[in-house]
Structure formats: structure tokens, C-alpha cells
C-alpha atoms as a PDB file:
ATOM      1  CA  UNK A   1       0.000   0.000   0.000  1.00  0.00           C
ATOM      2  CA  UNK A   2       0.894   3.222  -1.285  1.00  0.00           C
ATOM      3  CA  UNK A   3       1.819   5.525   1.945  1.00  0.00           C
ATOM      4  CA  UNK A   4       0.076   9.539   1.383  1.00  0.00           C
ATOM      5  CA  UNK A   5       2.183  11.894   0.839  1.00  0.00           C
ATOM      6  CA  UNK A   6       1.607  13.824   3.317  1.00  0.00           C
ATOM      7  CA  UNK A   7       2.637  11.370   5.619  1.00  0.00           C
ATOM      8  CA  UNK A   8       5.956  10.796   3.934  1.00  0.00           C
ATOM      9  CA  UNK A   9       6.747  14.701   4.222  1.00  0.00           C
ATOM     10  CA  UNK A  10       6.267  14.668   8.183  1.00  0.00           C
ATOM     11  CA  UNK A  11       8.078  11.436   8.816  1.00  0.00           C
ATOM     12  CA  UNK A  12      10.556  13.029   6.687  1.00  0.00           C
ATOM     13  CA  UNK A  13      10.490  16.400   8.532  1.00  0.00           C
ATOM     14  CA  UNK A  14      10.545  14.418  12.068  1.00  0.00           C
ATOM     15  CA  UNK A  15      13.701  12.978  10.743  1.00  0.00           C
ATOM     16  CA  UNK A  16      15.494  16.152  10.091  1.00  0.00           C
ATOM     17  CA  UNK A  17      14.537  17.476  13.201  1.00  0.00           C
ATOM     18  CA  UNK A  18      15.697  14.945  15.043  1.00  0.00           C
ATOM     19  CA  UNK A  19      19.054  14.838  13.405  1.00  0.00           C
ATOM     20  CA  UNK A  20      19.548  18.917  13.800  1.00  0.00           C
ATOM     21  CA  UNK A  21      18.804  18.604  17.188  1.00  0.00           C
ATOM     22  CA  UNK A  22      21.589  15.672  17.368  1.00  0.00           C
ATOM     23  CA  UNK A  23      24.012  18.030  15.663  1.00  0.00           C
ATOM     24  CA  UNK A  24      23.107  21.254  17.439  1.00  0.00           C
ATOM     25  CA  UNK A  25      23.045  19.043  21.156  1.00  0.00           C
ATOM     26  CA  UNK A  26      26.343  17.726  20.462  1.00  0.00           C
ATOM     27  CA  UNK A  27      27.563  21.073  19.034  1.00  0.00           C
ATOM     28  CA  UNK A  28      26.674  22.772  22.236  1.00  0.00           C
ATOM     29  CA  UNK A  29      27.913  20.914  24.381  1.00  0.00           C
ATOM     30  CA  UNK A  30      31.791  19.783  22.462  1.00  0.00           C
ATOM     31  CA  UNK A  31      32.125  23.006  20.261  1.00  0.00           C
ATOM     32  CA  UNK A  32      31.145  23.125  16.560  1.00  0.00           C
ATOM     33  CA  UNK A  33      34.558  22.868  15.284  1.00  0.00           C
ATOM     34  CA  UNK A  34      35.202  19.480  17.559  1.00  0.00           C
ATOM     35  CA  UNK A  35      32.186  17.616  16.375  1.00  0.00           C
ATOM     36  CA  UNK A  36      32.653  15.887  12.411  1.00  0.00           C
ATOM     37  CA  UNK A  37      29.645  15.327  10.385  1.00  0.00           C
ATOM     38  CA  UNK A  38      30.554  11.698  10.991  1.00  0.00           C
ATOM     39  CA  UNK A  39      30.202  12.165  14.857  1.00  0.00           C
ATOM     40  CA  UNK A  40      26.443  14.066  13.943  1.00  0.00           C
ATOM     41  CA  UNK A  41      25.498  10.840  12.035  1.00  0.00           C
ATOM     42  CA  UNK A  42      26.814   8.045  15.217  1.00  0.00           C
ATOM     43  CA  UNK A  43      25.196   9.775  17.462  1.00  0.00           C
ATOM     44  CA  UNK A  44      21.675   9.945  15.428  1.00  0.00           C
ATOM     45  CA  UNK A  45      22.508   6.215  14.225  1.00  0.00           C
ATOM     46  CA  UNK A  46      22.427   6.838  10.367  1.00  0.00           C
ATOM     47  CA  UNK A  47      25.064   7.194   8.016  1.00  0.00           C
ATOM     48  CA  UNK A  48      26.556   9.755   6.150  1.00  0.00           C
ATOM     49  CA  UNK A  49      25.036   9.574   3.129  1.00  0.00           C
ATOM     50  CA  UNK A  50      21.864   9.370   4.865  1.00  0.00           C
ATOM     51  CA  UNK A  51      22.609  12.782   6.795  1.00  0.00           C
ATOM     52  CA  UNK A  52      23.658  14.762   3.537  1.00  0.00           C
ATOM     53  CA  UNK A  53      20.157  13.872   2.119  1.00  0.00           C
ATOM     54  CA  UNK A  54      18.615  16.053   4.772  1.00  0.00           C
ATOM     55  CA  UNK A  55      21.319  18.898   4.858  1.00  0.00           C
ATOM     56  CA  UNK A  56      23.948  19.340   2.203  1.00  0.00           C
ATOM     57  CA  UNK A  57      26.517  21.043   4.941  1.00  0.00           C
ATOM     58  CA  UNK A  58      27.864  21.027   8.110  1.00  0.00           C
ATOM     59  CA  UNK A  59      26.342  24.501   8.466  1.00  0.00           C
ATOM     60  CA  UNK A  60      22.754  23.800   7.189  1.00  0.00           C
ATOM     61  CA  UNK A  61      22.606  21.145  10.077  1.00  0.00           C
ATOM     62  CA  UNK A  62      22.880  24.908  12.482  1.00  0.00           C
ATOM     63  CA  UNK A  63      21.080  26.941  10.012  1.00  0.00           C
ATOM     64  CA  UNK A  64      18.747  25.603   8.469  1.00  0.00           C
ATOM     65  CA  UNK A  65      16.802  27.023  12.823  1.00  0.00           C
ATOM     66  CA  UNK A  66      16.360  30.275  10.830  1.00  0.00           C
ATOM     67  CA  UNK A  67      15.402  29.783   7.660  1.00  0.00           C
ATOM     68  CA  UNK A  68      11.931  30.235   7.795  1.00  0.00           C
ATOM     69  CA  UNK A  69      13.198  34.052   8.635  1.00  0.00           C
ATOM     70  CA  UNK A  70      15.158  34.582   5.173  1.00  0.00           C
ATOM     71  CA  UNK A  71      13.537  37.182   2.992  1.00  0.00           C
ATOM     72  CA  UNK A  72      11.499  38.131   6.121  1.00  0.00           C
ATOM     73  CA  UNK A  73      11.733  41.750   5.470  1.00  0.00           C
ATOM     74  CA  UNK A  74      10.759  41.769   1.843  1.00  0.00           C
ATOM     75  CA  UNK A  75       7.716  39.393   2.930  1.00  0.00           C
ATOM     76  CA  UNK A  76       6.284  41.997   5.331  1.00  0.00           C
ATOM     77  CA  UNK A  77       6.631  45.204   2.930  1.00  0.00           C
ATOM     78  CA  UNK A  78       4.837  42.737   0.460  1.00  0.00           C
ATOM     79  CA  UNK A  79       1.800  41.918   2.564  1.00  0.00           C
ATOM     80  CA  UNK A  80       1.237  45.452   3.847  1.00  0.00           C
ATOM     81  CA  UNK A  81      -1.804  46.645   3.544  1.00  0.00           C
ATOM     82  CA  UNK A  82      -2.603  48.865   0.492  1.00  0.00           C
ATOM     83  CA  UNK A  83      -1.132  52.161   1.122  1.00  0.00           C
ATOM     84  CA  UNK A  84       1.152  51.428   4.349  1.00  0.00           C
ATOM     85  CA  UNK A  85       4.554  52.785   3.483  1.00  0.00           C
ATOM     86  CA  UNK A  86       6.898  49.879   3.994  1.00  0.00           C
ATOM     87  CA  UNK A  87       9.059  51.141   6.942  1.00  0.00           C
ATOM     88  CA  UNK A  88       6.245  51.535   9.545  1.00  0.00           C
ATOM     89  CA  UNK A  89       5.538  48.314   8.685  1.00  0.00           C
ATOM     90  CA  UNK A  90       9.004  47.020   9.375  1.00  0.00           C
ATOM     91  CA  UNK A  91       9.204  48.900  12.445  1.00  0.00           C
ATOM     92  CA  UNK A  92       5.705  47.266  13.899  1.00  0.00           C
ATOM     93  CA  UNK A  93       6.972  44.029  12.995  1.00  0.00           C
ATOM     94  CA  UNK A  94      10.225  44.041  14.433  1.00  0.00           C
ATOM     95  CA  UNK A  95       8.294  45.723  17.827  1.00  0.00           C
ATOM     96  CA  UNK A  96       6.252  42.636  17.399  1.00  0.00           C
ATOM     97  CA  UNK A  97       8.984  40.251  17.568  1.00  0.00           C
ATOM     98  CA  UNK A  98      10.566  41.643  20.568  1.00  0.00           C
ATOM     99  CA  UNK A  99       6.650  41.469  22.565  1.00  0.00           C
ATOM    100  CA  UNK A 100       7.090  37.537  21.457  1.00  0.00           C
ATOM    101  CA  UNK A 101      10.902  37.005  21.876  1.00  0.00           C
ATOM    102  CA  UNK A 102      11.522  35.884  18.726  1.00  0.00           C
ATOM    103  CA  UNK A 103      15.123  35.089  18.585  1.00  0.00           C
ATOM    104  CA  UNK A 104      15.875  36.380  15.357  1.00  0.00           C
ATOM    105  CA  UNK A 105      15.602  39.884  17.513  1.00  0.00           C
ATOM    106  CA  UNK A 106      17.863  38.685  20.086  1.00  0.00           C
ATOM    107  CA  UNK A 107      15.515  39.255  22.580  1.00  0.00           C
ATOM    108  CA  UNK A 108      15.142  35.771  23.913  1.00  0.00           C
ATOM    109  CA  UNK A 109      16.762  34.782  27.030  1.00  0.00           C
ATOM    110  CA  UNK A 110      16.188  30.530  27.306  1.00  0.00           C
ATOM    111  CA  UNK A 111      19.567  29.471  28.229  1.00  0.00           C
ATOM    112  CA  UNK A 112      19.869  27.162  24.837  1.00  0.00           C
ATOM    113  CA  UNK A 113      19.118  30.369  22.463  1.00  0.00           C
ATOM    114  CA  UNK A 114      21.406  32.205  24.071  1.00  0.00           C
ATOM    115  CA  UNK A 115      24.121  29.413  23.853  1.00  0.00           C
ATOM    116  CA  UNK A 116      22.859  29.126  20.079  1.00  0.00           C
ATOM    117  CA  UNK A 117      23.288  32.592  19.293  1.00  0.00           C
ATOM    118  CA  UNK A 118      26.729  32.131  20.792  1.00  0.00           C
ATOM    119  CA  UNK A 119      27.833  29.338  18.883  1.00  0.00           C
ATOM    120  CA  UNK A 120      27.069  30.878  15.253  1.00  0.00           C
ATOM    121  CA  UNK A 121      28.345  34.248  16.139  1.00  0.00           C
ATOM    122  CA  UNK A 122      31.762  32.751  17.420  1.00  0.00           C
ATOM    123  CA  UNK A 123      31.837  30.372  14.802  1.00  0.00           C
ATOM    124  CA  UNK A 124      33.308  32.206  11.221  1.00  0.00           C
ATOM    125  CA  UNK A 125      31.953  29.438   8.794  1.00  0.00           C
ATOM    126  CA  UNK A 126      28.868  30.001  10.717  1.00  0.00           C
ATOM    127  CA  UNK A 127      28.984  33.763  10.669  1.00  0.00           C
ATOM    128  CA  UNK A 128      30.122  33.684   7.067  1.00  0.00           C
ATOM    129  CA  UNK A 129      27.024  31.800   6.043  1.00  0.00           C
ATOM    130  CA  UNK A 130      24.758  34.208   8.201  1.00  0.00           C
ATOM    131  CA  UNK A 131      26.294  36.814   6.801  1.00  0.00           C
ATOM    132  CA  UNK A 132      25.398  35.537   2.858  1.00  0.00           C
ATOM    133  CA  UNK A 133      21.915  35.003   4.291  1.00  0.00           C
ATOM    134  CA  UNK A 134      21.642  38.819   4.864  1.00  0.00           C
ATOM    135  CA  UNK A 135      23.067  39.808   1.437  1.00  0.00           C
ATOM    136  CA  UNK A 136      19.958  37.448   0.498  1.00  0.00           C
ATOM    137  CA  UNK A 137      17.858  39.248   2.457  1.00  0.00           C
ATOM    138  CA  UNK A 138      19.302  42.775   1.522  1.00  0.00           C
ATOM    139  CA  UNK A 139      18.595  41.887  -2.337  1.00  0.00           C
ATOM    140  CA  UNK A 140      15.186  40.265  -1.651  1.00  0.00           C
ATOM    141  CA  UNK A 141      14.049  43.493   0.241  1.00  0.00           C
ATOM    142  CA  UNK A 142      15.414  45.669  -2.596  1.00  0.00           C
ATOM    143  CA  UNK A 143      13.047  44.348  -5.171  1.00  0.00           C
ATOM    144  CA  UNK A 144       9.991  44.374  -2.367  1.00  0.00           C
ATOM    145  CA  UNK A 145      10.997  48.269  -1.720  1.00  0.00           C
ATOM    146  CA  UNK A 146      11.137  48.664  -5.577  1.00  0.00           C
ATOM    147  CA  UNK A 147       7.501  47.184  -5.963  1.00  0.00           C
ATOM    148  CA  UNK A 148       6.041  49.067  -2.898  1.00  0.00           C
ATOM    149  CA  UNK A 149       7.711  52.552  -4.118  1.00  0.00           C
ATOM    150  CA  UNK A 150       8.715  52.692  -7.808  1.00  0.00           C
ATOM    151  CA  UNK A 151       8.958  56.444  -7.657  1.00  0.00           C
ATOM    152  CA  UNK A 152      11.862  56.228  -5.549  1.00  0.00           C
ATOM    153  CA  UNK A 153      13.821  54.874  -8.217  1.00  0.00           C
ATOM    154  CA  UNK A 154      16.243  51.517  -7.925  1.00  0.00           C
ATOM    155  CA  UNK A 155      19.622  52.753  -5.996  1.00  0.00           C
ATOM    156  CA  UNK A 156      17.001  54.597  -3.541  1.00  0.00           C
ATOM    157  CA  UNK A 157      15.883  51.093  -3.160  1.00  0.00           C
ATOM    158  CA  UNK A 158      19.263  49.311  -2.537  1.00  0.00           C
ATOM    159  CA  UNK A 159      20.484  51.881  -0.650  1.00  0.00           C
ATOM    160  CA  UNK A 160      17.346  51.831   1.549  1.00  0.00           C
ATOM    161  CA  UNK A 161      17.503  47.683   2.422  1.00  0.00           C
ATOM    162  CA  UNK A 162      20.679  47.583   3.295  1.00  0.00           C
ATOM    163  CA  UNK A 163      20.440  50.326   5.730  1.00  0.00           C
ATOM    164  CA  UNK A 164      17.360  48.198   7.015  1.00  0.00           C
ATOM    165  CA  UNK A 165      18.889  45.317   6.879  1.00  0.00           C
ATOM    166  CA  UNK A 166      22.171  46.366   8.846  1.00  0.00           C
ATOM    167  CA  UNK A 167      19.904  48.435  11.660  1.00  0.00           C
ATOM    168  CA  UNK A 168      17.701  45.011  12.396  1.00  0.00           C
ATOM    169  CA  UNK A 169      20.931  43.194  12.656  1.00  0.00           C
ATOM    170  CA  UNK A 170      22.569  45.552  15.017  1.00  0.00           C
ATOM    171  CA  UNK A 171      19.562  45.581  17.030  1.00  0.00           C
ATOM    172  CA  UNK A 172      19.414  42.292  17.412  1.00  0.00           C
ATOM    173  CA  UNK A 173      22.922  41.707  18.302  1.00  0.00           C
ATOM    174  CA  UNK A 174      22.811  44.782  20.644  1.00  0.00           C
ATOM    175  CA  UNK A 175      20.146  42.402  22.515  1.00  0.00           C
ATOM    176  CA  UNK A 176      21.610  39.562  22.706  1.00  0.00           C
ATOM    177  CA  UNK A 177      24.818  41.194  24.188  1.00  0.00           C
ATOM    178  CA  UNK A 178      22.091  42.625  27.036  1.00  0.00           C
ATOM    179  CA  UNK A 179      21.219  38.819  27.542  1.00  0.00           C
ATOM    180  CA  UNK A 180      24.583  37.426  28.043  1.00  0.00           C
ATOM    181  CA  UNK A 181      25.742  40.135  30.931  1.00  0.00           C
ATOM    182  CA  UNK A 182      23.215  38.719  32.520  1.00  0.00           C
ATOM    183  CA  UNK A 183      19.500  40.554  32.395  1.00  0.00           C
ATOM    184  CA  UNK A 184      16.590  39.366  31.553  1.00  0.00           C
ATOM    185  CA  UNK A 185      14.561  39.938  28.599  1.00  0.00           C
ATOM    186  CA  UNK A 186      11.631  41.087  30.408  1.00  0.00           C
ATOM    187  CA  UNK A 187      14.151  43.604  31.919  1.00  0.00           C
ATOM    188  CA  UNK A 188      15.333  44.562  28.642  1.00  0.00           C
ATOM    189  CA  UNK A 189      12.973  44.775  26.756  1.00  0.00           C
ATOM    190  CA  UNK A 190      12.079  48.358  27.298  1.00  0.00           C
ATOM    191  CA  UNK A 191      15.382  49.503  26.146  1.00  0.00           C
ATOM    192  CA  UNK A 192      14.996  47.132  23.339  1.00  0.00           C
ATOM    193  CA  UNK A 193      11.888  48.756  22.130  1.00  0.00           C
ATOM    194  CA  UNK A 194      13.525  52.353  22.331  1.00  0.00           C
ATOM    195  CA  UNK A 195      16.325  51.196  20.996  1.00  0.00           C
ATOM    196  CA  UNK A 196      14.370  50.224  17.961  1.00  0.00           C
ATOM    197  CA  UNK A 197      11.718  53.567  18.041  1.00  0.00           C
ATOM    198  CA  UNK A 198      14.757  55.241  17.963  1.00  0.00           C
ATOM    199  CA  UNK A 199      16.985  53.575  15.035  1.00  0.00           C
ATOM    200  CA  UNK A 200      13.358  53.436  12.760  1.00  0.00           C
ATOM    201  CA  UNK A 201      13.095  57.211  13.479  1.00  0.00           C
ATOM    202  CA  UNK A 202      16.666  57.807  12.170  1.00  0.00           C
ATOM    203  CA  UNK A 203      15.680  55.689   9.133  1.00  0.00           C
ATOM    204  CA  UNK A 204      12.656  57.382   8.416  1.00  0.00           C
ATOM    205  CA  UNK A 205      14.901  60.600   8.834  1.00  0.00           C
ATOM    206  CA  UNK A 206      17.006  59.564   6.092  1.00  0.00           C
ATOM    207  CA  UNK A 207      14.713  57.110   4.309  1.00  0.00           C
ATOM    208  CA  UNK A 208      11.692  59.639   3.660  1.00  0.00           C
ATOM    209  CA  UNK A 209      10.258  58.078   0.526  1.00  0.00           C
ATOM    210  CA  UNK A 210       9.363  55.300   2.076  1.00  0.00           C
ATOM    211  CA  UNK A 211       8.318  56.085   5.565  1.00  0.00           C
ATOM    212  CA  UNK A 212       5.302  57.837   4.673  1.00  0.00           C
ATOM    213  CA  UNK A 213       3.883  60.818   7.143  1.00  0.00           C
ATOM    214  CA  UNK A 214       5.390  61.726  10.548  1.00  0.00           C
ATOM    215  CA  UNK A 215       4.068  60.192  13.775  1.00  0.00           C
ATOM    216  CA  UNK A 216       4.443  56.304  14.972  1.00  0.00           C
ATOM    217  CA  UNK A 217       4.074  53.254  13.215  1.00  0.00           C
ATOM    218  CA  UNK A 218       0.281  52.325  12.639  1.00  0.00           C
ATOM    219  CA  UNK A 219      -1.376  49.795  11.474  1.00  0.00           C
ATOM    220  CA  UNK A 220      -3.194  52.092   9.198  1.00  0.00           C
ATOM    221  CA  UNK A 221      -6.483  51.180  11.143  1.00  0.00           C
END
């Protein structure tokens, strides 16, 4: 009998779940640059052939935790509403992610984020990958900003994500670094939300074609 497909996609996602969260244990607790791919694949009992089928790299076996964030950005300018500029809407979603402590924001204090977040920033092949992911990102939001306000003209555009870009990722950095002297994120999270009022103001300062009229973020309501 002929198994559904959807049934063969989620024993194949439980599968790659359970071997990332082989890697990432055993990557936590030896060091990512002590633990082989052939060590990931022992410890989850498969072999290495096996493994590769779920994640062509080393890094992907890491990664692959925030991929469902890649193009994020250009996503939300996308699906505003008809008529919101896009960087109000950027700056209510990224307010949004700190309320939930997303940990693409940084803002997320569970001791085995934090340790994650410590492991790919003090890893280069790690950081090296992250940092292709934002190029990604910065060239996916380019086109969105493009769409949104054609007026503006294409360099506007480029020059506009990758200020957005850089700003999110120095916000959530700045975050994390709160976390690991030791506060809390419900301590920090007020000075993570002005810290992000205050960096969309100074893009909307600079970024004027696409942050519509003065005043806060709205939902345009």
C-alpha cells in the first residue's frame, strides 16, 4: 500500500529534526569545530550519506533554525496593507517580535538560544554563512521596496535595504549582548523597544520616501 504523501513529508520532517537537534546538542555541548559530520550521524545512528540527504553542509545542520526568517523583510513590505509605506511596517513588525521574543531579535533569554546565538556568532563558517543570508535578504528586500515605491527609483531602493537590513541586525545583536551580561529579557525589553523607536526614526529621517507621514508606526487602522 501506497503511503500519502503527506505522511511521507512529516516522517521526513521528524527525521530532520531529530538529526539537527543531534548536531546542534552535540555542538553545544563539544564546540562546533570538535564535532565531524561523521560524529552528527553516530550519534543519530544513520550514516553519512543518509545525513547529507537532509542537509547538504555542516552549516545547514545549524542553520537551516532560521530559515523560515530569510527574505522576512521583503515578505512583510509585500503583505502590507494597500497604502502602508513599507518602513512603519518594518518597524511594527520588528516591535512585534521583541513582545514575542523571537530570537531572530535577540531578545530571547532561554539558556539554549542564548548558547545558540553564541555558537554561530563565534563560529566564522557560521557567521560567514549568516552573513550571505543577509546579502539574500538585503537583495530580496530591494526588489519588495522597488515594488512598494517605484517612484523612488532603484539605488534609492538598494540603498534603503541595506540600511534596514544592517539596523535590524545591530539591534538584534545589541540584545543579545544585554542577555549574556546577565539581564533578563523582560528587563530589557524596554530599552529594546527604544532602541528600535529610535533607530526606525533615524531611518525614516534619512529614508523619507518610504516612511510615509510623521508620527508612529500604525497599522493604518
Amino acid at each position: 500500500m501506497t503511503e500519502r504523501p503527506g505522511l511521507r513529508e512529516r516522517k521526513r520532517q521528524r527525521t530532520h529534526d531529530a538529526l539537527s537537534e543531534a548536531a546542534i546538542s552535540l555542538f553545544l555541548r563539544h564546540g562546533y569545530d570538535q564535532v565531524s559530520v561523521a560524529d552528527v550521524a553516530a550519534a543519530a545512528e544513520v550514516s553519512k550519506p543518509t545525513l547529507f540527504k537532509y542537509f547538504p553542509s555542516k552549516e545547514d545542520l545549524v542553520l537551516h533554525r532560521i530559515l523560515d526568517h530569510r527574505a522576512e523583510a521583503a515578505r512583510v513590505v509585500r503583505n502590507s496593507s494597500p497604502g502602508q509605506p513599507p518602513l512603519p511596517a518594518l518597524h511594527r513588525h520588528f516591535l512585534a517580535g521583541l513582545a514575542r521574543r523571537d530570537p531572530v531579535t535577540g531578545l530571547n533569554d532561554h539558556p539554549q538560544v542564548l548558547a545558540f546565538h553564541g555558537m554561530v556568532f563565534g563560529t566564522p563558517s557560521l557567521a560567514a554563512r549568516v552573513a550571505q543570508y543577509a546579502t539574500d535578504d538585503e537583495e530580496a528586500l530591494t526588489e519588495a521596496l522597488a515594488e512598494a515605491a517605484p517612484a523612488a527609483g532603484a539605488l534609492d531602493a538598494r540603498l534603503a535595504a541595506s540600511q534596514i537590513v544592517a539596523v535590524q541586525r545591530v539591534l538584534a545583536r545589541e540584545n543579545w549582548r544585554r542577555l549574556t551580561e546577565g539581564r533578563s529579557a523582560t528587563e530589557v525589553h524596554p530599552d529594546a523597544v527604544a532602541a528600535a523607536d529610535r533607530a526606525f526614526h533615524l531611518l525614516a529621517g534619512g529614508l523619507t520616501g518610504y516612511a510615509g507621514p510623521p508620527g508612529p508606526a500604525t497599522d493604518g487602522s
